[in-house]
Protein backbone atom coordinates (compact mmCIF):
# COMPACT_ATOMS: atom_id res chain seq x y z
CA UNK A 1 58.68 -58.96 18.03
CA UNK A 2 56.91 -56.35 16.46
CA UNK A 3 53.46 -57.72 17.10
CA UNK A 4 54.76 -58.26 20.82
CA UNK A 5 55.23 -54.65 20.84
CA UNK A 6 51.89 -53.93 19.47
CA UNK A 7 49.61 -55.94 21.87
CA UNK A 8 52.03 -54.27 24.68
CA UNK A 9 51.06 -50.46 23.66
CA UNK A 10 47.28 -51.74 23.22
CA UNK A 11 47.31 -53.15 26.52
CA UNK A 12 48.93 -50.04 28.31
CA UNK A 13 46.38 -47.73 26.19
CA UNK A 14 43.65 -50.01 27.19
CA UNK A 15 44.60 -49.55 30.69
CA UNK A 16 45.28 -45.91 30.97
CA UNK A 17 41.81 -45.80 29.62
CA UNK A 18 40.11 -47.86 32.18
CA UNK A 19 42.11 -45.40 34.88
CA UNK A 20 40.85 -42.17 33.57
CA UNK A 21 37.43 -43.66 33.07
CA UNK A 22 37.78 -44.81 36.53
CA UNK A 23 39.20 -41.39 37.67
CA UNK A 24 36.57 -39.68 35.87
CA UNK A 25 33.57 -41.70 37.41
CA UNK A 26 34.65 -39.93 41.23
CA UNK A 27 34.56 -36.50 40.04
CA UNK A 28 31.96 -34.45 40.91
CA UNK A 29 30.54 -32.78 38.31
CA UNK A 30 27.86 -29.96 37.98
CA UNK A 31 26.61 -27.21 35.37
CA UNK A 32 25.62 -23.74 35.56
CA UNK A 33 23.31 -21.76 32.82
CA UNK A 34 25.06 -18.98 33.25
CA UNK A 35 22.87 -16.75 31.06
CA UNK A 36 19.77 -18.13 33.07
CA UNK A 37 21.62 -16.90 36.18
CA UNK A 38 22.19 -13.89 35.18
CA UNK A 39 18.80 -12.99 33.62
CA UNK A 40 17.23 -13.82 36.84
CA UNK A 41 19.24 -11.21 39.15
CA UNK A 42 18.07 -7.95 40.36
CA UNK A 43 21.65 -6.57 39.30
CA UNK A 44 20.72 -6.91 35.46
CA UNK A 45 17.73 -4.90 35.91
CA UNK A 46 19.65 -2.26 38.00
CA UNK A 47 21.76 -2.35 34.90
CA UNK A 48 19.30 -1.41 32.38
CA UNK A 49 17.54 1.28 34.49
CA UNK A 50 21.24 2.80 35.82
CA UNK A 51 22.52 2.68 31.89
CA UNK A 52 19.07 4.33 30.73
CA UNK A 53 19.47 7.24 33.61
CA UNK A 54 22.84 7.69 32.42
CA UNK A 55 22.11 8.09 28.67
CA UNK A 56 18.25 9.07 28.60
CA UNK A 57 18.66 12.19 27.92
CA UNK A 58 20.96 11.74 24.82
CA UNK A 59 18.82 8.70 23.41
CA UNK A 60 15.96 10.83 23.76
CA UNK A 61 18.11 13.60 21.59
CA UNK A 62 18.83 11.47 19.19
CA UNK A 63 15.35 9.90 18.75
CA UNK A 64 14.18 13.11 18.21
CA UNK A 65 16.39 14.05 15.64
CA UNK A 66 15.55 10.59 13.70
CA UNK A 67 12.20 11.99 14.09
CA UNK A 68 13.02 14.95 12.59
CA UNK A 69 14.95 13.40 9.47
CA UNK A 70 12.38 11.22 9.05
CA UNK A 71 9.50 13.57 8.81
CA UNK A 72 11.52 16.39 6.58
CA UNK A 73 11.93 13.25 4.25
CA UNK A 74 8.76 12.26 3.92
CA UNK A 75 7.67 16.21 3.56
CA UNK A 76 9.84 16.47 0.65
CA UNK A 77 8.60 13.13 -0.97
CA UNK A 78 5.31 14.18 -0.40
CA UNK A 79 5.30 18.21 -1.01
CA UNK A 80 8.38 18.25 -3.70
CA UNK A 81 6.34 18.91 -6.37
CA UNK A 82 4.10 21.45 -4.90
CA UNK A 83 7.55 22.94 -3.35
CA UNK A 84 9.68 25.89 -5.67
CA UNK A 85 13.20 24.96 -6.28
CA UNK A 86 14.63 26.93 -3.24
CA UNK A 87 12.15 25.37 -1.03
CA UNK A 88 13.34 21.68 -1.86
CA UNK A 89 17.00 22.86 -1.64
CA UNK A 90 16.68 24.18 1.58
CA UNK A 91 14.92 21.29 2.93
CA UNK A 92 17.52 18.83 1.03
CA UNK A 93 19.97 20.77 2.95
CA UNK A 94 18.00 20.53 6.27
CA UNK A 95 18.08 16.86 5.81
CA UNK A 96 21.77 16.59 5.50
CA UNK A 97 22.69 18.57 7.66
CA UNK A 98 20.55 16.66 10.27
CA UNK A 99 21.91 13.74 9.25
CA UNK A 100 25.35 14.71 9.62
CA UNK A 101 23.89 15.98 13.10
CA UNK A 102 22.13 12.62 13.73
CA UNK A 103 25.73 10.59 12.88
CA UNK A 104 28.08 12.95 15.04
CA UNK A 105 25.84 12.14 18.12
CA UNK A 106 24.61 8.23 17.17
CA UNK A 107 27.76 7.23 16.71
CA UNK A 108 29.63 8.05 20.38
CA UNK A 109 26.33 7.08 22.16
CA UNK A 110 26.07 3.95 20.84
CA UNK A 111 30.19 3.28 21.42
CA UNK A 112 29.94 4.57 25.33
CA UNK A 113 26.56 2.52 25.84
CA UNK A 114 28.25 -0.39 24.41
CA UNK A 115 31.26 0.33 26.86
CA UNK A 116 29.20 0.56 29.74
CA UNK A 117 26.67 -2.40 29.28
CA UNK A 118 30.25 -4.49 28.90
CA UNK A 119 31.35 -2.82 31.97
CA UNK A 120 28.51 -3.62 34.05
CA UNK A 121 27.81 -7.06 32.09
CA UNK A 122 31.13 -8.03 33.51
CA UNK A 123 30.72 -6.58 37.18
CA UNK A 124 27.87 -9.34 37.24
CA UNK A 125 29.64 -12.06 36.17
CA UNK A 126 32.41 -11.57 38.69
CA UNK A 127 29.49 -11.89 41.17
CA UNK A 128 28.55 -14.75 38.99
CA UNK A 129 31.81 -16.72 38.89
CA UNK A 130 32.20 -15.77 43.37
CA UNK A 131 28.81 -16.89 43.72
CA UNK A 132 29.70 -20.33 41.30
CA UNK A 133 32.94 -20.66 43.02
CA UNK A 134 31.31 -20.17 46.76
CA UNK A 135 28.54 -22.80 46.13
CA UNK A 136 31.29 -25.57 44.02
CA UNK A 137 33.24 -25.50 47.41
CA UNK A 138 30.30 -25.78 50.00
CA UNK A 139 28.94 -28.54 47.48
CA UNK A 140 32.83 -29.81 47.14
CA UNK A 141 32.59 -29.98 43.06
CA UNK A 142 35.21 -30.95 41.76
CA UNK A 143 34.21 -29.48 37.73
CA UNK A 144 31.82 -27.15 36.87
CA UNK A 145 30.71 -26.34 33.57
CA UNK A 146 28.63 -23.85 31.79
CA UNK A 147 25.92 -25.29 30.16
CA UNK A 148 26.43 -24.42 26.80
CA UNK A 149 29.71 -26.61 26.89
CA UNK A 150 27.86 -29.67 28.09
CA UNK A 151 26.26 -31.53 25.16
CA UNK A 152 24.26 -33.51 27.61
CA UNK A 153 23.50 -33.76 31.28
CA UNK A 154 21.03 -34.70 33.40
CA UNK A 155 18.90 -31.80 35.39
CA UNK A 156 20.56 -33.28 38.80
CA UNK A 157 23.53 -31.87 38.16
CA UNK A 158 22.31 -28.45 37.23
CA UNK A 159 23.24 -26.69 40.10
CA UNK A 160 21.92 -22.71 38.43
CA UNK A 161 19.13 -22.41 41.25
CA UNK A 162 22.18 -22.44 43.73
CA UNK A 163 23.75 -20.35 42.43
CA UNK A 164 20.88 -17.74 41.90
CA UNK A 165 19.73 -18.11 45.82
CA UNK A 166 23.35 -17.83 46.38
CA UNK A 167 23.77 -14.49 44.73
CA UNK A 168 20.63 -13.45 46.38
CA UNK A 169 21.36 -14.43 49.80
CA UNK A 170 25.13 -12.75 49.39
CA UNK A 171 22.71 -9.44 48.94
């Protein structure tokens, strides 16, 4: 009885595998390099140069300002010992208090640019996932995957050039 039961749930395994294989085989499948997309657009370069306009000005303070730490450090490694005692205190102090200066503004800069890369980053991949979700229907896919989560496909069913001449058609 009990090895009755066992060829029965075999069998029924067996054939529920056979089904989804069969299933499977009429899907259409395709798969998008996502990051390739979106390297290629326009958008991503609009990105850079609207993020730079937006911030130049305050990367360019702080630059200078590294600039400035940088070369009061390397005048008091180099001219300490030529320097009196209230010279290199005064410079020591000119150093820190850039450098307190330099952290106060770094810090928030780098936090907002972060915030608006990830803003814009995801306006693009909303046009992404439209553009991805316009060409699966015209193409009637029925799965489509990012590339990264395919271990392998064949280039036929890379459907990224689609997509990109979809995104730049929509424009």
């Amino acid at each position: 009885m009990k090895n009755l039961l066992m060829k029965t749930a075999a069998t029924l395994v067996f054939g529920a595998f056979l089904m989804g294989a069969a299933t499977a085989s009429a899907a259409k499948i395709a798969f998008v390099d996502v990051q390739a997309v979106a390297s290629q657009l326009p958008q991503a370069q609009q990105v850079q140069e609207t993020i730079m306009a937006e911030f130049g000005e305050r990367i360019e303070a702080v630059g200078q300002l590294e600039r400035d730490i940088n070369f009061n450090v390397e005048k008091i490694r180099r001219d300490g010992p030529t320097m009196s005692e209230s010279q290199q205190q005064e410079l020591a102090q000119q150093i820190q208090q850039q450098q307190r200066q330099y952290e106060e503004l770094a810090r928030p800069l780098d936090e907002q640019m972060r915030q608006r890369q990830a803003e814009e980053r995801n306006k693009i991949m909303a046009l992404i996932k439209n553009a991805i979700d316009q060409v699966a229907a015209s193409g009637d896919y029925d799965i489509v995957l990012n590339s990264g989560a395919a271990v392998y496909a064949k280039d036929s069913y890379d459907i990224s050039d689609v997509v990109v001449r979809q995104l730049t058609r929509g424009n």
